[in-house]
N, C-alpha and C. Protein backbone atom coordinates (compact mmCIF):
# COMPACT_ATOMS: atom_id res chain seq x y z
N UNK A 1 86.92 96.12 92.90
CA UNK A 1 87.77 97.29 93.17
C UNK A 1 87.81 97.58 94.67
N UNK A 2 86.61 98.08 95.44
CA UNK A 2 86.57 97.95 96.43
C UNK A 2 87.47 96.63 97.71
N UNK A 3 86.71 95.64 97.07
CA UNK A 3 87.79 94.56 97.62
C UNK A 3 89.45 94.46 97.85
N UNK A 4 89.71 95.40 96.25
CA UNK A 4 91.04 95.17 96.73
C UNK A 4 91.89 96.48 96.98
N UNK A 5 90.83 97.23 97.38
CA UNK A 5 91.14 98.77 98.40
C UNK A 5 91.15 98.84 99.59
N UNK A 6 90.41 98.16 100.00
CA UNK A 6 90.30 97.62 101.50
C UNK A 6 91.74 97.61 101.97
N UNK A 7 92.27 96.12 101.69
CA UNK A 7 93.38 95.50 101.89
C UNK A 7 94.73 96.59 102.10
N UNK A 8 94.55 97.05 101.17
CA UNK A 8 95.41 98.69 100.36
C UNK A 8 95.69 99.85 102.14
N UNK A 9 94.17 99.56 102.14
CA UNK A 9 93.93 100.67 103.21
C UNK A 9 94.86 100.76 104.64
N UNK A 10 94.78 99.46 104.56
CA UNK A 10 94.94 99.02 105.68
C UNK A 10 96.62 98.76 105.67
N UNK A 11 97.05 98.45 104.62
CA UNK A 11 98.40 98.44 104.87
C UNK A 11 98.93 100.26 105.04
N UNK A 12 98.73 100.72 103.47
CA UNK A 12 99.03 102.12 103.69
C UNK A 12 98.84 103.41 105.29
N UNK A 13 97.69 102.34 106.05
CA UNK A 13 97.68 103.26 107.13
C UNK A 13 98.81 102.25 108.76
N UNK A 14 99.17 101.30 108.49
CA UNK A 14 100.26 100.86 109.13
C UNK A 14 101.30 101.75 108.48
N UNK A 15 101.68 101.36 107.43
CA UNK A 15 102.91 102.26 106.80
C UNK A 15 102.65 103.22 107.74
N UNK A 16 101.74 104.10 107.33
CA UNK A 16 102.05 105.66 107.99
C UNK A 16 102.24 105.60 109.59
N UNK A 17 101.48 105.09 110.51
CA UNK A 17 101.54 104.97 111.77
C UNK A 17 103.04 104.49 112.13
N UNK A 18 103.69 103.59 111.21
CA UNK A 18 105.04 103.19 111.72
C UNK A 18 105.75 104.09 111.19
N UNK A 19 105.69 104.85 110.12
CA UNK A 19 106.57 106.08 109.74
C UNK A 19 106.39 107.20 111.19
N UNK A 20 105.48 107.69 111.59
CA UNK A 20 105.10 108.53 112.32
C UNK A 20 105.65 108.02 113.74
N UNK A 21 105.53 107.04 113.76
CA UNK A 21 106.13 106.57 115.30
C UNK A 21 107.96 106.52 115.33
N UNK A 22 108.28 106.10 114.01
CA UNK A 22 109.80 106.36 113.24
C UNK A 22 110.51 107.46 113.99
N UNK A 23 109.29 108.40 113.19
CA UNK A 23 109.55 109.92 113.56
C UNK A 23 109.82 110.53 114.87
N UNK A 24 108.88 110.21 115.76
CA UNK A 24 108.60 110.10 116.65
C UNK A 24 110.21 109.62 118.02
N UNK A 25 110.42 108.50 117.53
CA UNK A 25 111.40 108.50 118.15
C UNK A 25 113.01 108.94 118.06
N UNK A 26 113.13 109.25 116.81
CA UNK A 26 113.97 110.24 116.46
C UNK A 26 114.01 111.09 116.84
N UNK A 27 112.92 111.98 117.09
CA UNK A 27 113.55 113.06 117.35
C UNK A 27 113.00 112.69 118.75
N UNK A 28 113.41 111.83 119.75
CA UNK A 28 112.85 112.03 121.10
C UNK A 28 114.66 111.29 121.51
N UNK A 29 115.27 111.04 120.34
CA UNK A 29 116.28 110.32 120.39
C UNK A 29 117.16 111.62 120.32
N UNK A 30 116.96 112.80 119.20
CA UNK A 30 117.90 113.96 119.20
C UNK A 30 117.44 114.58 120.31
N UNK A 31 115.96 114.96 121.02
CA UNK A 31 116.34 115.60 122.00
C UNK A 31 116.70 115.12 123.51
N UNK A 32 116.92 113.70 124.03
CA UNK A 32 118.04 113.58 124.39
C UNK A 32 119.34 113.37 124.15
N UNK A 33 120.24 113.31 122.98
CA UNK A 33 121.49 113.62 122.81
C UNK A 33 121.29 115.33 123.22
N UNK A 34 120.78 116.02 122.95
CA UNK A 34 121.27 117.36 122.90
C UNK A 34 121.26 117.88 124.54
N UNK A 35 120.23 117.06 125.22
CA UNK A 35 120.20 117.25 126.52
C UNK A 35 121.40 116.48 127.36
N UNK A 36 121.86 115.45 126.74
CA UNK A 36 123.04 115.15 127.18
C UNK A 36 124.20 115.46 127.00
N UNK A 37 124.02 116.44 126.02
CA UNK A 37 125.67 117.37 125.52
C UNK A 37 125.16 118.37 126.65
């Protein structure tokens, strides 16, 4: 079980770090459009 939680872990916390960085540039993307209107 352990063994194959590990593996788990490690993807699920890429997922999140690339969601969050996603995020991240979105809205660094809306607040320059809005600074450029």
């Amino acid at each position: 079980m352990y063994a194959l939680k590990t593996p788990l872990n490690i993807v699920e916390r890429g997922f999140l770090r690339s969601a969050i960085s996603g995020l991240n540039q979105s809205a660094r993307l809306r607040r320059f459009v809005t600074t450029a209107m």
